[in-house]
Protein backbone atom coordinates (compact mmCIF):
# COMPACT_ATOMS: atom_id res chain seq x y z
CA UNK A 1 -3.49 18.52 -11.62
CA UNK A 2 -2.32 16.41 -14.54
CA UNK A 3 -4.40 16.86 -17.66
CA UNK A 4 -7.20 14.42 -18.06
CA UNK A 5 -6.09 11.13 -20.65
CA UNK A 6 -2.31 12.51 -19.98
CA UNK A 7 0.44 9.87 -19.37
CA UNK A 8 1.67 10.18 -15.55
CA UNK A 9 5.28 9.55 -14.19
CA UNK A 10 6.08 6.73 -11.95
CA UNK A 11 9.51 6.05 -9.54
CA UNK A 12 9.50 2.32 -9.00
CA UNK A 13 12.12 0.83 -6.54
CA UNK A 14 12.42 -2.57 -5.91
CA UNK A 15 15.09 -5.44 -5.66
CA UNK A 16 15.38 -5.29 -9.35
CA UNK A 17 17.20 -8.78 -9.03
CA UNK A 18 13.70 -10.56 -7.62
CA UNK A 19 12.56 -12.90 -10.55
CA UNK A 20 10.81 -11.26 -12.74
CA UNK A 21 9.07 -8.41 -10.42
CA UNK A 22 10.14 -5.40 -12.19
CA UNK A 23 9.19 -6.33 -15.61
CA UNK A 24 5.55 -7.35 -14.19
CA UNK A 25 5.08 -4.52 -12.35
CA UNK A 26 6.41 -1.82 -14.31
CA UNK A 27 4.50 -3.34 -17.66
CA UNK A 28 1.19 -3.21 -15.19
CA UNK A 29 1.72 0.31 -14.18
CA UNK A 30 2.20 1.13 -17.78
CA UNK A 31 -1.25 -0.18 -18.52
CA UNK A 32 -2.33 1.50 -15.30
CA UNK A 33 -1.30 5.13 -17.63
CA UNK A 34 2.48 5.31 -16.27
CA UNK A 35 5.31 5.61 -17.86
CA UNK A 36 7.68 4.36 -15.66
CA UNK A 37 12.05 4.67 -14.27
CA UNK A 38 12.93 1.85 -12.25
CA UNK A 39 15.40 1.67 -9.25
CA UNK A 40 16.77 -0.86 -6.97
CA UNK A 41 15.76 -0.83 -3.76
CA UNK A 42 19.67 -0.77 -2.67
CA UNK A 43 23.06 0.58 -4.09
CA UNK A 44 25.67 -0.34 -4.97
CA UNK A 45 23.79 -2.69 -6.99
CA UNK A 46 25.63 -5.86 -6.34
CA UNK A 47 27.16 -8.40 -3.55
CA UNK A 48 28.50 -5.88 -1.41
CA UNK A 49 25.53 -3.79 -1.82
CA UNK A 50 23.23 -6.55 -1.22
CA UNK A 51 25.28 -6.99 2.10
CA UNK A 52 25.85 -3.44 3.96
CA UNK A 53 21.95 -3.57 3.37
CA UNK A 54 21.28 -7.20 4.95
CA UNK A 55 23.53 -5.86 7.69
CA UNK A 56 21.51 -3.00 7.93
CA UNK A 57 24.72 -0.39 8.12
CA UNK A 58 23.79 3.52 7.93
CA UNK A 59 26.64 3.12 5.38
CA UNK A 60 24.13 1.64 3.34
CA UNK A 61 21.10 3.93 3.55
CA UNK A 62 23.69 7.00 3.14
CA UNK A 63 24.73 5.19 -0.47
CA UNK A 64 21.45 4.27 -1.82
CA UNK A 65 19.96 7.79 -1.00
CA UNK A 66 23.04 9.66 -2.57
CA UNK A 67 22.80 7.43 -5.99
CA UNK A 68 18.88 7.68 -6.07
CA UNK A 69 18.91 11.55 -5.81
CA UNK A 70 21.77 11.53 -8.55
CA UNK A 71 19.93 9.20 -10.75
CA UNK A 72 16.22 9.71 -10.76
CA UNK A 73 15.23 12.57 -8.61
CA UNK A 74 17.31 15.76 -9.32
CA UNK A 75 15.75 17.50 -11.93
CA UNK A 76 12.64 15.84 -11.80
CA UNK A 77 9.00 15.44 -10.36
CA UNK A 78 6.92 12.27 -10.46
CA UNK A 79 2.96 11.59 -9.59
CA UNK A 80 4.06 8.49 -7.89
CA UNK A 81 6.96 6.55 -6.26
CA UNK A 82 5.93 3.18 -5.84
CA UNK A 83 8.36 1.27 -2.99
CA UNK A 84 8.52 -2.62 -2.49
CA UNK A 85 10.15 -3.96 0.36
CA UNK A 86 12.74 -0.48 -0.01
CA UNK A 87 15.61 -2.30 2.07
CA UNK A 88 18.23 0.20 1.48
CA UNK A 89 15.47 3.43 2.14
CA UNK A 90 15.76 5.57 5.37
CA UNK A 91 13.95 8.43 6.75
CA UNK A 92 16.19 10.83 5.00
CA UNK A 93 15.39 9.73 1.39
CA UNK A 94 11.87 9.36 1.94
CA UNK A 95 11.70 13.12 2.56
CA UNK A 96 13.90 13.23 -0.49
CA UNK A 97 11.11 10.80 -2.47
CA UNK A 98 8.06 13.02 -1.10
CA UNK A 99 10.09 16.63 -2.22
CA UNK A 100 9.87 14.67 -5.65
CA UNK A 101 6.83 13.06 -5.95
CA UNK A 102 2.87 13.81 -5.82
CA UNK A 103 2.31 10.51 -3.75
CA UNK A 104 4.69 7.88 -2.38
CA UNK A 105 3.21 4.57 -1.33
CA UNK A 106 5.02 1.14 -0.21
CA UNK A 107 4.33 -2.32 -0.02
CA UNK A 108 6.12 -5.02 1.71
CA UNK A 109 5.64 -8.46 -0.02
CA UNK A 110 7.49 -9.86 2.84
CA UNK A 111 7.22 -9.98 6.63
CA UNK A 112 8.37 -7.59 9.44
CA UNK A 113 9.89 -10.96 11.17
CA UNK A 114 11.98 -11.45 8.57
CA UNK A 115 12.84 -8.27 7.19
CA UNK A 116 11.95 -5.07 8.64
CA UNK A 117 13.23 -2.36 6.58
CA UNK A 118 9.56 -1.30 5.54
CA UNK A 119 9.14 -0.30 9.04
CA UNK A 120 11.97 2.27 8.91
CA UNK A 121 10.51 4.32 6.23
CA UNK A 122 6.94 3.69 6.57
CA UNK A 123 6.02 7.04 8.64
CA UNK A 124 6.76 9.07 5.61
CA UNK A 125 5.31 7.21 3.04
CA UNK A 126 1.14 8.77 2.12
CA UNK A 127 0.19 4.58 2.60
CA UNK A 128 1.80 1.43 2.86
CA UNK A 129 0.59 -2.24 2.65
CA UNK A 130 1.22 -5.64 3.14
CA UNK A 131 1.07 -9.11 1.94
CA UNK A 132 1.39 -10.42 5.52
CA UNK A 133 -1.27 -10.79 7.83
CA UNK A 134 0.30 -10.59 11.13
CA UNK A 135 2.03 -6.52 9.98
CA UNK A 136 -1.61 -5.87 8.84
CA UNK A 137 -3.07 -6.52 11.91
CA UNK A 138 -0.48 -4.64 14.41
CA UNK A 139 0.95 -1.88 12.46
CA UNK A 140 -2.84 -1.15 11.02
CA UNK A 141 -1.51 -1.36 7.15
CA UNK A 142 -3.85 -2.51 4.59
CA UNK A 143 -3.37 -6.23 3.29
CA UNK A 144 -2.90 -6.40 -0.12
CA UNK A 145 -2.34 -10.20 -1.26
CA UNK A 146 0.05 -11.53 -3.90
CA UNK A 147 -1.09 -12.06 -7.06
CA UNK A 148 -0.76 -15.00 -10.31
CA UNK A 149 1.84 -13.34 -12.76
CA UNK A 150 0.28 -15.15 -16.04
CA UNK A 151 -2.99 -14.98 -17.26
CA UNK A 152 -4.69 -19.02 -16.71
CA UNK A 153 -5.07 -21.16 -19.62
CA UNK A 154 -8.39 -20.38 -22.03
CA UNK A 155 -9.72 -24.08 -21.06
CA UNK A 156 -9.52 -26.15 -17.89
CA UNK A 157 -6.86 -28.66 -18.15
CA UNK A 158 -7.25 -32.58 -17.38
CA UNK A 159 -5.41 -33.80 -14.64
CA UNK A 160 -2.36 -35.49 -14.96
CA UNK A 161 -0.49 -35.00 -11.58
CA UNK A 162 -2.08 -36.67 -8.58
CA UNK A 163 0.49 -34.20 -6.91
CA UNK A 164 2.96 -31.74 -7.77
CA UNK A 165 5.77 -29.63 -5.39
CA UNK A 166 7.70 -27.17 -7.10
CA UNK A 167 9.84 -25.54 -5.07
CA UNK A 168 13.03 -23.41 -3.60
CA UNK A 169 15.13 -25.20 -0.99
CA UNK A 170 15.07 -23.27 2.12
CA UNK A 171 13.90 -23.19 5.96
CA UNK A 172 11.74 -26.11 6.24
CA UNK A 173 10.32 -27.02 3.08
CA UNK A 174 11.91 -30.21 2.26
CA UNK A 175 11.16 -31.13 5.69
CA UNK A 176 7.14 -30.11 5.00
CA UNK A 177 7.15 -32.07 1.92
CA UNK A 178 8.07 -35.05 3.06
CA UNK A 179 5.48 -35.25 6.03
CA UNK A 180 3.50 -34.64 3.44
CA UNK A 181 3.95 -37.22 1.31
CA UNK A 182 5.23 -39.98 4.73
CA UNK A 183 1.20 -38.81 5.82
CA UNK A 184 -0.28 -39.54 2.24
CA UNK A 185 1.68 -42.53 1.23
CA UNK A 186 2.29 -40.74 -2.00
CA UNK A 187 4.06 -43.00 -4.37
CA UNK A 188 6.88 -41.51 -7.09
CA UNK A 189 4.44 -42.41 -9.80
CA UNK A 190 2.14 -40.20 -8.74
CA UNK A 191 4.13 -36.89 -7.83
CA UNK A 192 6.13 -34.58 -9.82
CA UNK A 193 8.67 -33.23 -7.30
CA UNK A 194 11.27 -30.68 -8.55
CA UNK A 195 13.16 -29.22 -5.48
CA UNK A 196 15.53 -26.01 -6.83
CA UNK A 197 18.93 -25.27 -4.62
CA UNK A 198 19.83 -21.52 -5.44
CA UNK A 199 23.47 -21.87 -5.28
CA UNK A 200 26.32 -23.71 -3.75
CA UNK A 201 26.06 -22.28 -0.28
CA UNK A 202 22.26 -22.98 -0.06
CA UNK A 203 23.17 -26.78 -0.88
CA UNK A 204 25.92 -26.97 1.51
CA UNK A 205 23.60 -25.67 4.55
CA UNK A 206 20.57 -27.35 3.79
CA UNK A 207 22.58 -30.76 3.19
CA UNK A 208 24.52 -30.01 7.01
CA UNK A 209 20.75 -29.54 8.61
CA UNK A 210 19.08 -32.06 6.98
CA UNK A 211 21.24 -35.28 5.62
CA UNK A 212 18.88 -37.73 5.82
CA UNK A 213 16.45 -35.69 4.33
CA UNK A 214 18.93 -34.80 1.67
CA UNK A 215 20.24 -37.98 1.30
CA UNK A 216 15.88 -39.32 0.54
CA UNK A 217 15.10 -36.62 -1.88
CA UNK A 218 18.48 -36.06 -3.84
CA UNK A 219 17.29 -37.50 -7.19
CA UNK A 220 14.30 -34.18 -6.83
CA UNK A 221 16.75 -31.88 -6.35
CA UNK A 222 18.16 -29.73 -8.90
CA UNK A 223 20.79 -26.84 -9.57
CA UNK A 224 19.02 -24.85 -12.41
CA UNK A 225 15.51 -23.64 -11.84
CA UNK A 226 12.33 -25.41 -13.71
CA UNK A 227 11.94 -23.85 -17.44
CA UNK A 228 8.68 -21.77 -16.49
CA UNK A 229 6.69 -23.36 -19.48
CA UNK A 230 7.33 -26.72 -18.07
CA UNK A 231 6.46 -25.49 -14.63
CA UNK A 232 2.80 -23.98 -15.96
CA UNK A 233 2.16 -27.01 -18.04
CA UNK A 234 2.57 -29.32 -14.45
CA UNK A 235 0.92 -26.49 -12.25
CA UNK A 236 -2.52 -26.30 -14.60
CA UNK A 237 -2.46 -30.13 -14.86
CA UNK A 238 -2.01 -31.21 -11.18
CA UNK A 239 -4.92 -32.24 -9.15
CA UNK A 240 -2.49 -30.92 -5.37
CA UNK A 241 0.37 -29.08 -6.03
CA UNK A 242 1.97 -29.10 -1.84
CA UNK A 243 2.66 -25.32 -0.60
CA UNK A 244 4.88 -23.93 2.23
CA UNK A 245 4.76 -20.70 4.10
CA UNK A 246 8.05 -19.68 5.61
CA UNK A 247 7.43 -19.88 9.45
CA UNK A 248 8.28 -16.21 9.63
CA UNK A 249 5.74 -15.30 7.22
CA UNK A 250 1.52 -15.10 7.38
CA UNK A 251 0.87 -14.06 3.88
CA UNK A 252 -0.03 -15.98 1.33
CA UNK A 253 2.61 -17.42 -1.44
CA UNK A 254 2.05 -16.43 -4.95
CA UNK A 255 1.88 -19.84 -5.49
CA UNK A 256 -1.30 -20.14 -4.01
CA UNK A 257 -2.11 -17.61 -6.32
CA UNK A 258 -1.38 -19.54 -9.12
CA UNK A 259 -2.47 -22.93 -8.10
CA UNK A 260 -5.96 -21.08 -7.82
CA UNK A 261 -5.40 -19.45 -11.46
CA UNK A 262 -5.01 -23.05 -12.75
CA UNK A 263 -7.21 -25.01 -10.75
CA UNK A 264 -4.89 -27.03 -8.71
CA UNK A 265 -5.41 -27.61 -5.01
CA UNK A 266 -3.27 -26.37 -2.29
CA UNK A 267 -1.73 -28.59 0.40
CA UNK A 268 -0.64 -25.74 2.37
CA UNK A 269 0.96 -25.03 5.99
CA UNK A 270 -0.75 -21.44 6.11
CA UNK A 271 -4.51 -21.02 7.87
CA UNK A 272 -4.17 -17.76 6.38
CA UNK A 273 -5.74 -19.49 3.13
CA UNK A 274 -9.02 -19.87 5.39
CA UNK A 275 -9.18 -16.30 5.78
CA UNK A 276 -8.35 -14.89 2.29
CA UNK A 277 -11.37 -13.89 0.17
CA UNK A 278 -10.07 -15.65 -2.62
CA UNK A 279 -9.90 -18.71 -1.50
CA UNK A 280 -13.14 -21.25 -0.95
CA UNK A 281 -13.09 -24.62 1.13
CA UNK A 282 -12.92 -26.86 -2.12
CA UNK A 283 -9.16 -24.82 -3.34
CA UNK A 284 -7.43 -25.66 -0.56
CA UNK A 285 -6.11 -28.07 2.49
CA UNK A 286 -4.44 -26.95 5.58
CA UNK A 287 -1.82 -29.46 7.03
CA UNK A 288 0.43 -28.06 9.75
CA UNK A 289 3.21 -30.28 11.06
CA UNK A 290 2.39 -32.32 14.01
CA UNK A 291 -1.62 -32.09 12.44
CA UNK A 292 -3.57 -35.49 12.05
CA UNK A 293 -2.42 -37.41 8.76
CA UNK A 294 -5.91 -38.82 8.78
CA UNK A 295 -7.56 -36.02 8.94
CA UNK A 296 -5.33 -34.70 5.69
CA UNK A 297 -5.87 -38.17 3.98
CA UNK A 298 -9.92 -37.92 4.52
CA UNK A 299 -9.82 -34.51 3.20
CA UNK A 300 -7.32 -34.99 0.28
CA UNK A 301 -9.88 -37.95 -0.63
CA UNK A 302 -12.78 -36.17 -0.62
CA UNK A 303 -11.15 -33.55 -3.22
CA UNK A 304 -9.75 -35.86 -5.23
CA UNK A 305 -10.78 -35.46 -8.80
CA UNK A 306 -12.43 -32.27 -8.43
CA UNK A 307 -11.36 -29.14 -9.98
CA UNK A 308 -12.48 -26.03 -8.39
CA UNK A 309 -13.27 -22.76 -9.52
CA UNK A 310 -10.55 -20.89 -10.90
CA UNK A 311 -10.03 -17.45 -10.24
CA UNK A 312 -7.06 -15.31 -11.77
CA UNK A 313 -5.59 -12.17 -9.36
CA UNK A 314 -3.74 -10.71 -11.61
CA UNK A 315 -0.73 -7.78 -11.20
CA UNK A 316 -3.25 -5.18 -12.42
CA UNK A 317 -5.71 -6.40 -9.24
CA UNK A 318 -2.72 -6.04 -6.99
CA UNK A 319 -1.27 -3.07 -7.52
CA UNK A 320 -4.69 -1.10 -8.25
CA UNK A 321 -4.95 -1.91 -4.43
CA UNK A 322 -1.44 -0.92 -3.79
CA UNK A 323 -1.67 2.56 -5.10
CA UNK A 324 -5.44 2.61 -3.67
CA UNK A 325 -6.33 3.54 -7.53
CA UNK A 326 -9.40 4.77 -6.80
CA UNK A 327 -8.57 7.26 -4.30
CA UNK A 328 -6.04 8.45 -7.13
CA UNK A 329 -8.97 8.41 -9.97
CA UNK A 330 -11.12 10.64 -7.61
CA UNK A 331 -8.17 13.17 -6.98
CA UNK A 332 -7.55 13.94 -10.42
């Protein structure tokens, strides 16, 4: 048992290269009484890492489990390894992780459909969880949602953006966005549209599926990411900021997260927003492609204007019901 007020140890692995996620969730585990190492979720950490693992090639597994052992378990003993997503993880090295460890848990903050790694290791893991809906319901994980990275502003902010998008070019978002604004007659005036293109092969395939689309929205899209001070100042002071799920995908975006820290609407593709418990009737609007435009022009009017109640999930909320704190509190 670990001496009561004592520091614990925590093995975080993750894709280290995901935005920000490390820093956020090793800083919250550190408030949560961990001091925390941090590994990627796949070695060699680089391109041709990053591709035996999207291949998913034993040579891959058998490389991430030899460097993790040499790293961060020989010689030592942690109270919890915390895995998210885990791509390069097998069977073997999740023995390895529970020979090391008091508890391991996982949580996938993507789906099965599009990535099932998680799956692969899950058996020998104490729990694992889920942001998506769909895994929750057939592989009987819990659903733990996404959460708003920063803390809201002190004061609600005025609107000044009838609507906002904000987004990363891929599957069919540009293609949502448009109906979107084709269904609402939303004029440029009224819309701050920033459209991000990760690299150069992301432009190419996006422009060779959708030219015309490409060709409409070029003077939204850009090659360097949105400063994130500029993109909270639009977010808190938009009255819709528009929202896509990737098809593959049930769970909620963290952007829905964060238009409901700020108090901006959602125009969103997922139902799942119906069904969260953080979400009321007045945050959000469902619009599915091939769904009546008058029905989302009736409902977009009768929010107009009106800022709901905002309500912050933060990291700490998350991953206390990632590591089912509580359970751990009563252990101890």
């Amino acid at each position: 048992m670990s001496n009561a007020g004592a520091r614990k140890t925590c093995l975080l692995i993750l894709p280290r290269s995901f935005y920000s996620f490390a820093k956020i969730i090793s800083n919250t585990l550190g408030d949560l009484g961990y001091d925390t190492v941090v590994a990627n979720e796949e070695y060699p950490e680089n391109p041709l890492g990053k591709i035996l693992a999207k291949l998913d090639l034993p040579i891959a597994r058998s490389i991430t489990r030899k460097v993790i052992n040499k790293r961060f378990l020989e010689g030592r003993h942690y109270d919890l390894v915390l895995i998210i997503k885990g791509r390069g993880i097998g069977p073997s090295l999740m023995q390895d992780l529970q020979e090391h460890a008091r508890r391991v848990v996982g949580y996938h903050f993507d789906a099965l459909a599009y990535d099932r790694a998680t799956e692969r290791w899950a058996k020998g893991a104490d729990r694992v969880s889920t942001f998506d809906y769909r895994d929750a319901a057939t592989k009987g994980w819990a659903l733990v949602e996404l959460f708003s990275a920063e803390q809201p502003p002190r004061t609600e902010q005025p609107i000044a953006v009838p609507f906002s998008a904000i987004m990363r070019n891929h599957s069919n978002r540009l293609r949502y966005l448009d109906a979107v604004v084709r269904a609402l007659d939303i004029a440029p005036r009224d819309a701050f549209v920033y459209i991000f293109e990760q690299d150069i092969r992301s432009l190419a395939w996006n422009f060779l599926r959708q030219p015309r689309l490409y060709w409409r929205w070029r003077h939204s899209i850009h090659h360097t990411p949105l400063p994130y001070d500029e993109y909270r100042r639009v977010l808190a002071t938009s009255d819709f900021t528009i929202d896509y799920a990737h098809p593959k995908q049930s769970g909620l975006t963290m952007r829905s997260f964060e238009a409901l820290a700020n108090g901006a609407k959602l125009i969103s593709n997922n139902p799942n927003v119906r069904e969260s418990r953080h979400f009321e009737r007045e945050h959000a609007i469902v619009f599915r492609p091939g769904d009546d435009s008058v029905a989302l022009r009736d409902a977009v009017a009768e929010l107009a204007g009106r800022r709901p109640a905002r309500r912050w999930r933060s990291a700490r909320d998350c991953i206390e019901e990632i590591i089912g704190a509580a359970q751990v509190a009563e252990a101890i």
